[in-house]
PDB file of N, CA and C in Angstrom:
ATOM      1  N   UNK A   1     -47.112  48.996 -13.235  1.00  0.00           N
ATOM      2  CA  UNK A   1     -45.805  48.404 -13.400  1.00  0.00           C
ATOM      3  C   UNK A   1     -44.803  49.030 -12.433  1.00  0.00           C
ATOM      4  N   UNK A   2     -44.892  50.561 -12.298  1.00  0.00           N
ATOM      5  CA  UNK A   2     -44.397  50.786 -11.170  1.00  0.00           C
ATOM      6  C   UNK A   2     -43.878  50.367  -9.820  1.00  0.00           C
ATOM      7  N   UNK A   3     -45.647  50.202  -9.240  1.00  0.00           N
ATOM      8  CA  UNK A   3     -45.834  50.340  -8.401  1.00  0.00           C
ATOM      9  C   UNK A   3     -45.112  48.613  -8.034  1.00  0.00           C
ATOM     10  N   UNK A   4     -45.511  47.399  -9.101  1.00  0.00           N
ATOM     11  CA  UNK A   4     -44.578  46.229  -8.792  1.00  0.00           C
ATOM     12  C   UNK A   4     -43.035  46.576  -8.490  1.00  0.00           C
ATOM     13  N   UNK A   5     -42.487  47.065  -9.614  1.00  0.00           N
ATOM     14  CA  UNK A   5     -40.850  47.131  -9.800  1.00  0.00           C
ATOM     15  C   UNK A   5     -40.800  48.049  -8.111  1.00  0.00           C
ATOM     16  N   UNK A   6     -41.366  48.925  -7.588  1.00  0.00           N
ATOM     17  CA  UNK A   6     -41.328  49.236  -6.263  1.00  0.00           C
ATOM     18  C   UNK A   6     -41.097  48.635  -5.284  1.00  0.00           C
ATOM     19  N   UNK A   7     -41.919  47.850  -5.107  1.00  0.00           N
ATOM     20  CA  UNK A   7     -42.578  46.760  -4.170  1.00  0.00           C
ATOM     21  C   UNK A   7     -41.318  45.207  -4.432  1.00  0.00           C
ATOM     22  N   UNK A   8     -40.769  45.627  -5.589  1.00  0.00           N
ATOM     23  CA  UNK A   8     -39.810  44.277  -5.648  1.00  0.00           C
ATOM     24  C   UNK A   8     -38.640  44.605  -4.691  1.00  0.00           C
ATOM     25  N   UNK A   9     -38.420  46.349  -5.125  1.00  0.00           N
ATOM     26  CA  UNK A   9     -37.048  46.483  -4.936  1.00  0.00           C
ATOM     27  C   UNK A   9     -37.244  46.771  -3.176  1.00  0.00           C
ATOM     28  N   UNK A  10     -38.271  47.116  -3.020  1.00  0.00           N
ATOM     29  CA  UNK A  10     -38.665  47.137  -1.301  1.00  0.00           C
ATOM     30  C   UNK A  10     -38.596  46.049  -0.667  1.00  0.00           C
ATOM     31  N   UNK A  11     -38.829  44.627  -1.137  1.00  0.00           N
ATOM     32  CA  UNK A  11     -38.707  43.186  -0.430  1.00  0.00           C
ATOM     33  C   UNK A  11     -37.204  43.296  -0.488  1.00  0.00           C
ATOM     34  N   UNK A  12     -36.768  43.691  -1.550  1.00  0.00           N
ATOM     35  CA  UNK A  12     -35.189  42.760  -1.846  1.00  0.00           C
ATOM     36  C   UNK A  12     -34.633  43.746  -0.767  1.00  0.00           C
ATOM     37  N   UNK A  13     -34.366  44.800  -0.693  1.00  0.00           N
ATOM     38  CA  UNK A  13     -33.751  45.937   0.312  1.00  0.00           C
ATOM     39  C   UNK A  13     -34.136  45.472   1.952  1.00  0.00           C
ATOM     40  N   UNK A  14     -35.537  45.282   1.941  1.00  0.00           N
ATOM     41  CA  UNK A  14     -35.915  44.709   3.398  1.00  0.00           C
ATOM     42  C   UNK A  14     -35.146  43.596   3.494  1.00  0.00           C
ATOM     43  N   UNK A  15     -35.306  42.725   3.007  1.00  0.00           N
ATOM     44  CA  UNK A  15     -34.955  41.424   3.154  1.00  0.00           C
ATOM     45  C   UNK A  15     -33.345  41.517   3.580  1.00  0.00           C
ATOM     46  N   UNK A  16     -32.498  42.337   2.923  1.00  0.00           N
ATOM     47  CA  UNK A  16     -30.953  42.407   3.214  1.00  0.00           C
ATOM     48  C   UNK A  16     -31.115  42.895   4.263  1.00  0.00           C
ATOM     49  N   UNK A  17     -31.672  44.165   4.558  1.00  0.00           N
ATOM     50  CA  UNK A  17     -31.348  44.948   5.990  1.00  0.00           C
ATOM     51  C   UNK A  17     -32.262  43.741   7.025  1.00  0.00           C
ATOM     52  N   UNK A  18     -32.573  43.090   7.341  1.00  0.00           N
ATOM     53  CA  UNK A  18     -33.157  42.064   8.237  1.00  0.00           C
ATOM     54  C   UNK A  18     -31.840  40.798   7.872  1.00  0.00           C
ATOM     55  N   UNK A  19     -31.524  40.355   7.088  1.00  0.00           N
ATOM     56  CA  UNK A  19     -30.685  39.496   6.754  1.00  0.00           C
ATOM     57  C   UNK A  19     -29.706  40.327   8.231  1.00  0.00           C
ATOM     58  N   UNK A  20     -28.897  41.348   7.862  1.00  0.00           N
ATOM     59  CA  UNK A  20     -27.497  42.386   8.280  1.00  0.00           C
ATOM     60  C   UNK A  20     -27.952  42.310   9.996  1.00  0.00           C
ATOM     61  N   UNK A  21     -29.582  42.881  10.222  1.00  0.00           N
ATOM     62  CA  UNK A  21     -29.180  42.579  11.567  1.00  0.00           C
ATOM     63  C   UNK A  21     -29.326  41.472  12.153  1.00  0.00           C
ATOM     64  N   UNK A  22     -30.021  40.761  11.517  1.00  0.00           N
ATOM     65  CA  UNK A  22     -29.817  39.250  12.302  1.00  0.00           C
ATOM     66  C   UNK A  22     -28.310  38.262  12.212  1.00  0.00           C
ATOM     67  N   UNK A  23     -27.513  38.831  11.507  1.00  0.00           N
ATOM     68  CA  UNK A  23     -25.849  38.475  11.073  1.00  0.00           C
ATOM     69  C   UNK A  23     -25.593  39.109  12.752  1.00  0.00           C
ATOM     70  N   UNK A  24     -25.528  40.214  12.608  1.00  0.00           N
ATOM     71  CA  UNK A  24     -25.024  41.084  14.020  1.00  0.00           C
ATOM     72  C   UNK A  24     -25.897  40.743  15.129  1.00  0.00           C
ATOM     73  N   UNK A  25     -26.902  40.095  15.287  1.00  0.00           N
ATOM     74  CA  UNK A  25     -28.067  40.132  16.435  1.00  0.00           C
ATOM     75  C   UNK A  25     -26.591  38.321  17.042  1.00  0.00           C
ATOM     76  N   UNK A  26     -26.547  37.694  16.443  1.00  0.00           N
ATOM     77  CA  UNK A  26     -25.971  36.262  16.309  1.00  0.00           C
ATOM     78  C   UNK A  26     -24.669  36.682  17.211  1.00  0.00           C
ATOM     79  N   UNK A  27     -23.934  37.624  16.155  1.00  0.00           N
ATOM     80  CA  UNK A  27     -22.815  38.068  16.874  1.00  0.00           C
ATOM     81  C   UNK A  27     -22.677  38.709  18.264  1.00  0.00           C
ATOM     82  N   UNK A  28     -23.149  39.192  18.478  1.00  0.00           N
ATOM     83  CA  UNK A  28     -23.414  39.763  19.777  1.00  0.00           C
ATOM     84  C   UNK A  28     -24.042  39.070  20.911  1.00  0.00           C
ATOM     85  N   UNK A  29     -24.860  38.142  20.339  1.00  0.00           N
ATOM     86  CA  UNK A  29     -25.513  37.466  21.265  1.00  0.00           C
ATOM     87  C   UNK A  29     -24.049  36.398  21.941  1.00  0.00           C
ATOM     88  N   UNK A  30     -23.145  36.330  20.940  1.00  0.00           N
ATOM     89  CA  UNK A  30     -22.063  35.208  21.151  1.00  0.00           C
ATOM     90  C   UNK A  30     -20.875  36.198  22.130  1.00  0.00           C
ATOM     91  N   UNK A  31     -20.981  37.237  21.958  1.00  0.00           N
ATOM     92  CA  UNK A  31     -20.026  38.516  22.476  1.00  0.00           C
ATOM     93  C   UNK A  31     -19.919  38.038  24.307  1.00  0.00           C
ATOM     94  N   UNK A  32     -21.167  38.573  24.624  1.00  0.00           N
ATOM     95  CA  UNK A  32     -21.160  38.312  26.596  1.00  0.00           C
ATOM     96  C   UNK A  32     -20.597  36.775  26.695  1.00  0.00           C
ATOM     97  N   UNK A  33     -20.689  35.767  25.851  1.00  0.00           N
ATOM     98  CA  UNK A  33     -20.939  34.483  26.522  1.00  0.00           C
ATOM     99  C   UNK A  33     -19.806  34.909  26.636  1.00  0.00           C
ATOM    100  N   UNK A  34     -18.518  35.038  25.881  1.00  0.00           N
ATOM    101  CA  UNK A  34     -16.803  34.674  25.716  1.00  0.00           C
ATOM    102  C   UNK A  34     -16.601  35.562  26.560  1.00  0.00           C
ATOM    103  N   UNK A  35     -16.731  36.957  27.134  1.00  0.00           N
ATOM    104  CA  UNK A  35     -16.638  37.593  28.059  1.00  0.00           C
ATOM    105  C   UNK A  35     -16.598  36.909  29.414  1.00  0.00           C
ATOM    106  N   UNK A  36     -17.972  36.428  29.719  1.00  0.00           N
ATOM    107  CA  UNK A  36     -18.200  35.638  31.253  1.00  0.00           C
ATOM    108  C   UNK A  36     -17.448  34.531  31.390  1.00  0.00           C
ATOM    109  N   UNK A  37     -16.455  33.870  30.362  1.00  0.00           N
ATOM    110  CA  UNK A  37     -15.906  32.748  30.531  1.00  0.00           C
ATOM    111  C   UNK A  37     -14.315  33.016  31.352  1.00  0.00           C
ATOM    112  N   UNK A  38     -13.920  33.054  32.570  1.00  0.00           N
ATOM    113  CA  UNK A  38     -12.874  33.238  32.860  1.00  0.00           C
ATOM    114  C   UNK A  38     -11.962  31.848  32.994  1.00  0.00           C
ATOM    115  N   UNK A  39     -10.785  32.305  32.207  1.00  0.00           N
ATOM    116  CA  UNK A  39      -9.849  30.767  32.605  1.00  0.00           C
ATOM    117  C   UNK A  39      -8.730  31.225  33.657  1.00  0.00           C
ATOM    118  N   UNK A  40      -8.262  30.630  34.503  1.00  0.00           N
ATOM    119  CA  UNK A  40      -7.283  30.707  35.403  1.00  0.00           C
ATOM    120  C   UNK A  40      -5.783  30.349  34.949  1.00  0.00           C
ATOM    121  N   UNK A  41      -5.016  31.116  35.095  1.00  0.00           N
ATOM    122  CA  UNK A  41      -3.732  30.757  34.019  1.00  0.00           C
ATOM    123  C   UNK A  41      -3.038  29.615  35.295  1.00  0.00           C
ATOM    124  N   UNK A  42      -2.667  28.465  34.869  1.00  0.00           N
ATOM    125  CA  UNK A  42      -1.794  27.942  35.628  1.00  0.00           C
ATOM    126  C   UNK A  42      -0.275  28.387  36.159  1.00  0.00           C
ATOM    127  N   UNK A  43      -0.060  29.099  35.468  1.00  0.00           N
ATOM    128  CA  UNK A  43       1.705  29.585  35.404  1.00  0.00           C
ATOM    129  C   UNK A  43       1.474  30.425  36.468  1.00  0.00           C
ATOM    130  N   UNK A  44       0.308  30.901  36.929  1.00  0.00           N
ATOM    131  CA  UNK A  44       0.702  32.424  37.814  1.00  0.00           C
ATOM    132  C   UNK A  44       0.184  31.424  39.114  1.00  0.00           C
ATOM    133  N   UNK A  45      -0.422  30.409  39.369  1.00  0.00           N
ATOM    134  CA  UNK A  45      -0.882  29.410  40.522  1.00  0.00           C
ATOM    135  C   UNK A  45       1.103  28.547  41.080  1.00  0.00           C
ATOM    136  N   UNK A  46       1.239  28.198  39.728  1.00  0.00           N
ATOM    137  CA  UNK A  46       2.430  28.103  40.554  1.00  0.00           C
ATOM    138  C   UNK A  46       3.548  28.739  41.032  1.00  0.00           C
ATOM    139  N   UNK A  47       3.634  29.475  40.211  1.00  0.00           N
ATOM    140  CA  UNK A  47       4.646  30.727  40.699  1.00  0.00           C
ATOM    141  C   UNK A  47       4.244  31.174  42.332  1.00  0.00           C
ATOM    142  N   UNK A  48       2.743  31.049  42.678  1.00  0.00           N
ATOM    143  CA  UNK A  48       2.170  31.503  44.193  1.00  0.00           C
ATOM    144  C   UNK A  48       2.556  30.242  44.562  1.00  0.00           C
ATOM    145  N   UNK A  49       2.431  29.090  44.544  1.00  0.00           N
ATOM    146  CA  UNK A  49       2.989  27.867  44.985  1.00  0.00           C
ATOM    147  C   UNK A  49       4.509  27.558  45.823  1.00  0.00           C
ATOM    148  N   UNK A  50       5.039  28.439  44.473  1.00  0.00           N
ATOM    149  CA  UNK A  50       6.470  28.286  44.894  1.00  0.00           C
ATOM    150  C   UNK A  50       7.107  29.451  45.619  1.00  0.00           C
ATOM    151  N   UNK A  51       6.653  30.538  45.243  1.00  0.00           N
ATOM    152  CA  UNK A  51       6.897  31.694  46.375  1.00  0.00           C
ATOM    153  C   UNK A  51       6.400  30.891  48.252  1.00  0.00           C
ATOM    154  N   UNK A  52       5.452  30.595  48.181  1.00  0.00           N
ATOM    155  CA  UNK A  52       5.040  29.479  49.548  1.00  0.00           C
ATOM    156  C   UNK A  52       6.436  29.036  49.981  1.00  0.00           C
ATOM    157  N   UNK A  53       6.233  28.390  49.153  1.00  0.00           N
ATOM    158  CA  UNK A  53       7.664  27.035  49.416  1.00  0.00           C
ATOM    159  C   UNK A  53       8.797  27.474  50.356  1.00  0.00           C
ATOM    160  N   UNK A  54       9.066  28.624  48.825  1.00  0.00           N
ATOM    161  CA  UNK A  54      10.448  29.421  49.104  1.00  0.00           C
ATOM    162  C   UNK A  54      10.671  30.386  50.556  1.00  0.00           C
ATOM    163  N   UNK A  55       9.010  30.789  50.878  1.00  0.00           N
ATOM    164  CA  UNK A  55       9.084  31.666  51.930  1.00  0.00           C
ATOM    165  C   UNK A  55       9.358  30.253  52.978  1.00  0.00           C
ATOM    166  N   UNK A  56       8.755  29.951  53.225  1.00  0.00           N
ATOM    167  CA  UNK A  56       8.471  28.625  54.241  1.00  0.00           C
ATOM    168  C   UNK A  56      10.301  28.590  54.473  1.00  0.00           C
ATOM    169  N   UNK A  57      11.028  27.886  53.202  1.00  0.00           N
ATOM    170  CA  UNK A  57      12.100  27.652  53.227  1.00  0.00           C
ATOM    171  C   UNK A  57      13.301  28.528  53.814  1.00  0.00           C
ATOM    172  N   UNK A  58      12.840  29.783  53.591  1.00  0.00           N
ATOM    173  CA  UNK A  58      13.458  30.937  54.302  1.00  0.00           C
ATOM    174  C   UNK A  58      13.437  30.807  55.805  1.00  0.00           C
ATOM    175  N   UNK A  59      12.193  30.703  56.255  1.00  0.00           N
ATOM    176  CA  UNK A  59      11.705  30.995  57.531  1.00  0.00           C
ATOM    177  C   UNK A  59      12.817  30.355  58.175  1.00  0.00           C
ATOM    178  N   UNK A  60      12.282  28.713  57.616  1.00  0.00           N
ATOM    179  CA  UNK A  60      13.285  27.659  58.578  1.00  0.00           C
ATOM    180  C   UNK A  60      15.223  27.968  58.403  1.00  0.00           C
ATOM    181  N   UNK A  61      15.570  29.380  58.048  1.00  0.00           N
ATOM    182  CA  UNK A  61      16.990  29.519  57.978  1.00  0.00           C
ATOM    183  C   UNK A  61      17.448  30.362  59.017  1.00  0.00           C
ATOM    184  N   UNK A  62      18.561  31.117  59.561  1.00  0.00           N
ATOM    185  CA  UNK A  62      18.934  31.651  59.756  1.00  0.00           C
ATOM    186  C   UNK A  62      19.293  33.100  59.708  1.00  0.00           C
ATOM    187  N   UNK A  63      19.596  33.673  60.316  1.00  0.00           N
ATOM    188  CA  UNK A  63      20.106  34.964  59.388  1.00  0.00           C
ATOM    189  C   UNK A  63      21.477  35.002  58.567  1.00  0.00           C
ATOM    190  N   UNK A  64      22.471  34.064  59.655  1.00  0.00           N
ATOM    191  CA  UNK A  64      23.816  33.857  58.582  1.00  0.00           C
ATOM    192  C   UNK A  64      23.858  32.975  57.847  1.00  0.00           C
ATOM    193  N   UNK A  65      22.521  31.973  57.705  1.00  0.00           N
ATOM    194  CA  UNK A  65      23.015  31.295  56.709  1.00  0.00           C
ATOM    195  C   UNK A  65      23.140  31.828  55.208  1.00  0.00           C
ATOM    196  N   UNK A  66      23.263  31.024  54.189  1.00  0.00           N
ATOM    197  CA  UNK A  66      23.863  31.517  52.858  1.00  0.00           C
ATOM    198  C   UNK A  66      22.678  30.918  52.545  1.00  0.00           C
ATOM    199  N   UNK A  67      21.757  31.240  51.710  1.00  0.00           N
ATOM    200  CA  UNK A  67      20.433  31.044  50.378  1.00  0.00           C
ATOM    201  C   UNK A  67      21.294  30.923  48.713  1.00  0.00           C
ATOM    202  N   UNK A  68      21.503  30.239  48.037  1.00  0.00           N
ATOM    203  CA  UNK A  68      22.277  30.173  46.817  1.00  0.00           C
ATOM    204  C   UNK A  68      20.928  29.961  45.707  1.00  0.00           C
ATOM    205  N   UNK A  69      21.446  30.445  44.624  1.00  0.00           N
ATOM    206  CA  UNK A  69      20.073  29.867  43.521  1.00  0.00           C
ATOM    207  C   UNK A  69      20.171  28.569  43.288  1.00  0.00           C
ATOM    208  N   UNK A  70      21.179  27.807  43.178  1.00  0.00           N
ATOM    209  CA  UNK A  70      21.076  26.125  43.169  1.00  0.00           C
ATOM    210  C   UNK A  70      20.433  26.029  44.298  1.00  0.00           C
ATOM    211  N   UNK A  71      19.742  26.296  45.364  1.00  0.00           N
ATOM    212  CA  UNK A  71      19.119  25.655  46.548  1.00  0.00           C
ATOM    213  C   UNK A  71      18.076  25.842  46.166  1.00  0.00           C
ATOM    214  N   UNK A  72      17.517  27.097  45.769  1.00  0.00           N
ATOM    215  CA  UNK A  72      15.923  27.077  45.390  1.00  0.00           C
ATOM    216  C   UNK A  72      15.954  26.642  43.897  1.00  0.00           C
ATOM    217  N   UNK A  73      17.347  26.279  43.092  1.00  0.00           N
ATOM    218  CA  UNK A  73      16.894  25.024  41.549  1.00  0.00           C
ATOM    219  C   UNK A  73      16.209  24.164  42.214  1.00  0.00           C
ATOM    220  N   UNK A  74      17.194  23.315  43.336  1.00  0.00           N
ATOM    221  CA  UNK A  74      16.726  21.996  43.743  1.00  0.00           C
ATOM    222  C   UNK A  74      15.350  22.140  44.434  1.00  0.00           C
ATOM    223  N   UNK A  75      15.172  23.034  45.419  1.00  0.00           N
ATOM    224  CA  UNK A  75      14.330  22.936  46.192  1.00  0.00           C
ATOM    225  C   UNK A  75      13.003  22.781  45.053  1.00  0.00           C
ATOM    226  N   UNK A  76      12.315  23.504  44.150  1.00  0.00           N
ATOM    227  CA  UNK A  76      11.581  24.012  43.612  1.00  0.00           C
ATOM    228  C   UNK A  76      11.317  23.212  42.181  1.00  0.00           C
ATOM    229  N   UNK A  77      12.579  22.598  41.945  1.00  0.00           N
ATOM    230  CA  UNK A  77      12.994  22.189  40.548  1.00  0.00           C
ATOM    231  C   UNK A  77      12.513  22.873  39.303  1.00  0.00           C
ATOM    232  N   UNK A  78      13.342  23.772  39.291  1.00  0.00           N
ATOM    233  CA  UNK A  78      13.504  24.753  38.086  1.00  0.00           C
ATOM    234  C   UNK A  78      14.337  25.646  37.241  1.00  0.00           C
ATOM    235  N   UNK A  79      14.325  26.571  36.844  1.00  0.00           N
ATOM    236  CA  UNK A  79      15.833  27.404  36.105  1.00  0.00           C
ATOM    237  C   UNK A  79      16.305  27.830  36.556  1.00  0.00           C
ATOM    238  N   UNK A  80      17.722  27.994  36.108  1.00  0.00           N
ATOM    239  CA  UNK A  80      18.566  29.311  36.965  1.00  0.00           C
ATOM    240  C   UNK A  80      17.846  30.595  36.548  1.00  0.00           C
ATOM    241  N   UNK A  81      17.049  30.924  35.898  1.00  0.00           N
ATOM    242  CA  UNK A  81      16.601  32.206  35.058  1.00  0.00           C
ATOM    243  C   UNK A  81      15.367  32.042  36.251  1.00  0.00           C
ATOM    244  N   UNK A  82      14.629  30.917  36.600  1.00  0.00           N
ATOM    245  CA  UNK A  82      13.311  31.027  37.195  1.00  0.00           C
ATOM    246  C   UNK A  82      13.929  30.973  38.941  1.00  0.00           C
ATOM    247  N   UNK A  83      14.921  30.621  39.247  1.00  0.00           N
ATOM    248  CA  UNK A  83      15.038  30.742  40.958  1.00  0.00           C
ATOM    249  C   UNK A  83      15.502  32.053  40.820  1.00  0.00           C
ATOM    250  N   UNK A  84      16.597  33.139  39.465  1.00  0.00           N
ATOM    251  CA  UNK A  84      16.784  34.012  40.046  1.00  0.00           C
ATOM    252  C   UNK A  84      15.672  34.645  40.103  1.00  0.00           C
ATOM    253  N   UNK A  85      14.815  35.019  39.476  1.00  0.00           N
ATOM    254  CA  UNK A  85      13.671  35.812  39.340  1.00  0.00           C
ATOM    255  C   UNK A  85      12.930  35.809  41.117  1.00  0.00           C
ATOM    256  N   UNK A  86      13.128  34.308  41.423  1.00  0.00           N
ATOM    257  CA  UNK A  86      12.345  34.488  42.494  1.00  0.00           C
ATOM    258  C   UNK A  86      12.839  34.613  43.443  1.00  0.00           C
ATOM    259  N   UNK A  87      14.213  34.850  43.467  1.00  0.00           N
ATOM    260  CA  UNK A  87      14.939  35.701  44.614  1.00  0.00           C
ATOM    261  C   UNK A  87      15.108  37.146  44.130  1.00  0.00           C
ATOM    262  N   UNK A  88      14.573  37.719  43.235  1.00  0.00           N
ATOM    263  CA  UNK A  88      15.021  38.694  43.128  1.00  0.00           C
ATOM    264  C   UNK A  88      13.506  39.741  43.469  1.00  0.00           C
ATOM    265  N   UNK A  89      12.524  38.569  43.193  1.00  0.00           N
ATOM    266  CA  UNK A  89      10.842  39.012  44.164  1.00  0.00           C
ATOM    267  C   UNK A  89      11.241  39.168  45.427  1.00  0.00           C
ATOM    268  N   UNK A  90      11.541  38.715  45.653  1.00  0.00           N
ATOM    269  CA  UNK A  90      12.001  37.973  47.427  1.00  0.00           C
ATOM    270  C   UNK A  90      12.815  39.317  48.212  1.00  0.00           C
ATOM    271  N   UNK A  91      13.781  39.455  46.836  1.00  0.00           N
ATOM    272  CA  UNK A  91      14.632  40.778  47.848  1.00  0.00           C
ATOM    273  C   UNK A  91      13.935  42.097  47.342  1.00  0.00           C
ATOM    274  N   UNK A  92      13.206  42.250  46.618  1.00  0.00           N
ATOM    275  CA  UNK A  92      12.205  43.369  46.550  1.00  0.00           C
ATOM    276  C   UNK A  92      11.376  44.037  47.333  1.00  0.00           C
ATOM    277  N   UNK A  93      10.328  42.579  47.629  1.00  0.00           N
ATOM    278  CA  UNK A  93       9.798  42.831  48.847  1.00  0.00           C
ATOM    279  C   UNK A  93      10.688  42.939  50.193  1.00  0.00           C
ATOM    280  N   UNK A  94      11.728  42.633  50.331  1.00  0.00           N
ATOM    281  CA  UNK A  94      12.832  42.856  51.772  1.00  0.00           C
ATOM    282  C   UNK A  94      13.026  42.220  52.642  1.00  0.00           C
ATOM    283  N   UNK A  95      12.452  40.877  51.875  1.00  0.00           N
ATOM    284  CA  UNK A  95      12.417  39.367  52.981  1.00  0.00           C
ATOM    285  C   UNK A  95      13.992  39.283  52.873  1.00  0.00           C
ATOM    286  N   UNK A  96      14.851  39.340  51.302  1.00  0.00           N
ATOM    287  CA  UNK A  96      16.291  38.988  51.592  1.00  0.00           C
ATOM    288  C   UNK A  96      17.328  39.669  51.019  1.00  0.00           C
ATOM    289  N   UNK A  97      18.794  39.454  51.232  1.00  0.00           N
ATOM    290  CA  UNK A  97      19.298  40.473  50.869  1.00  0.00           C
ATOM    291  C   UNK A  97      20.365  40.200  49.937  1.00  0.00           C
ATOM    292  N   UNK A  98      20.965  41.139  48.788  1.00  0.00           N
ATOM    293  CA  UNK A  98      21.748  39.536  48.081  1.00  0.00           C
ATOM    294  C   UNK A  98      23.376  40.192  48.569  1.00  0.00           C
ATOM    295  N   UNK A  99      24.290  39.392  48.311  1.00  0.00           N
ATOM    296  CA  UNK A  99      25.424  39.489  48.271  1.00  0.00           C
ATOM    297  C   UNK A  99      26.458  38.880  47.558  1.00  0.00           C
ATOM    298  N   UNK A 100      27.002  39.846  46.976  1.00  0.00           N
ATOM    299  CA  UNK A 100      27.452  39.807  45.830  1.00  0.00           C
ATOM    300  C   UNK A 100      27.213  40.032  44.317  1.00  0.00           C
ATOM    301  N   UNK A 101      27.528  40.283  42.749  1.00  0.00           N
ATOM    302  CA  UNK A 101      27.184  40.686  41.823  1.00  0.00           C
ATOM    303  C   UNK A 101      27.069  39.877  40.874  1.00  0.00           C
ATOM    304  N   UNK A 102      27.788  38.576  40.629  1.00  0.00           N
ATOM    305  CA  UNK A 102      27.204  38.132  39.670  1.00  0.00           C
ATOM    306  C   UNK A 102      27.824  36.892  40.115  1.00  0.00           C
ATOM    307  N   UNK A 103      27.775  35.749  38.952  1.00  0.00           N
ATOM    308  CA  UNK A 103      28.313  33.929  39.081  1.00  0.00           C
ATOM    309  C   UNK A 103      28.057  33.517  40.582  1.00  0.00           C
ATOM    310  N   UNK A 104      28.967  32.622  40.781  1.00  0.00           N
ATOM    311  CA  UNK A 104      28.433  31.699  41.741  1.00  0.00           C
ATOM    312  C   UNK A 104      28.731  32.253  42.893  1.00  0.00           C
ATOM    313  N   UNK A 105      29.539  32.993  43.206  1.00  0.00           N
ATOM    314  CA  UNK A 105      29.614  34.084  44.726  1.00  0.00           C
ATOM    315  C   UNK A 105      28.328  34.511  45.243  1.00  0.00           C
ATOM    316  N   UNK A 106      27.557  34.377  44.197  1.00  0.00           N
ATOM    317  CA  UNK A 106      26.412  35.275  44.879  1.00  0.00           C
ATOM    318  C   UNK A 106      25.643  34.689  45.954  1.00  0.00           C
ATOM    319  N   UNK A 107      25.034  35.300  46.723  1.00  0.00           N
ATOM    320  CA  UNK A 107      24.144  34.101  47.939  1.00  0.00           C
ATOM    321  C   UNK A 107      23.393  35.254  48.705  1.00  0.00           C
ATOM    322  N   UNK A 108      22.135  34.944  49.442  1.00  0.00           N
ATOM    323  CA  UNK A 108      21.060  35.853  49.828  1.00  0.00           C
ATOM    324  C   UNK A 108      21.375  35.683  51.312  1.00  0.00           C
ATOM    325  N   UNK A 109      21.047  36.374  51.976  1.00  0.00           N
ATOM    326  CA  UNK A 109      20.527  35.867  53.221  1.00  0.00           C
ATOM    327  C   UNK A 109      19.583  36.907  53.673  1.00  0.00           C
ATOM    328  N   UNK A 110      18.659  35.663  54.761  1.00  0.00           N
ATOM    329  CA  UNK A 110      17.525  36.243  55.623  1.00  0.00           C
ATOM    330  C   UNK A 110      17.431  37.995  56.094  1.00  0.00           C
ATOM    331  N   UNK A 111      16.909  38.712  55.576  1.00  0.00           N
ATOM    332  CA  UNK A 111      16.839  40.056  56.700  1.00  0.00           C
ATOM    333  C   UNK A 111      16.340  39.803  57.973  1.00  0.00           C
TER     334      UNK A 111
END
């Protein structure tokens, strides 16, 4: 009688620990796939898009001319929050320079 009630509680115990790793064998096997899957964010493709633009747009200026953020709204069609940002890349790197501190006075020009 033992040796049954043994042998029961040995299937039922096996049986879970084989159940547990084949739960985790599943999981893991699913782990690398989601890893190797890379997506490309669109937001950072155009932002390189429009930096293009904007440089391009530079090129063809002057040094005295005036660059305003309504020129790269229109040019680009986008925010006042998103052209300043990208004049403010722009004069980071030392392509431009700004002048003035704040509202509509402000305006870049070419280095």
């Amino acid at each position: 009688m033992n040796f049954i009630l043994g042998l029961t509680i040995g299937l039922i115990i096996g049986g879970i620990v084989v159940w547990f790793l084949m739960k985790n064998k599943k999981q893991a096997a699913k782990e690398p796939v989601a890893k190797e899957l890379k997506f490309e964010n669109p937001a950072v493709e155009v932002k390189k898009e429009n930096l293009i633009k904007l440089e391009q747009f530079i090129a063809e200026k002057s040094a005295t001319d005036k660059i305003t953020n309504d020129d790269i709204q229109a040019l680009l069609s986008v925010s006042d929050a998103t052209a300043e940002r990208y004049l403010q890349t722009l004069e980071k790197q030392g392509k431009l320079k700004q002048h003035g501190i704040i509202g509509k006075e402000v305006y870049y020009q070419k280095i």
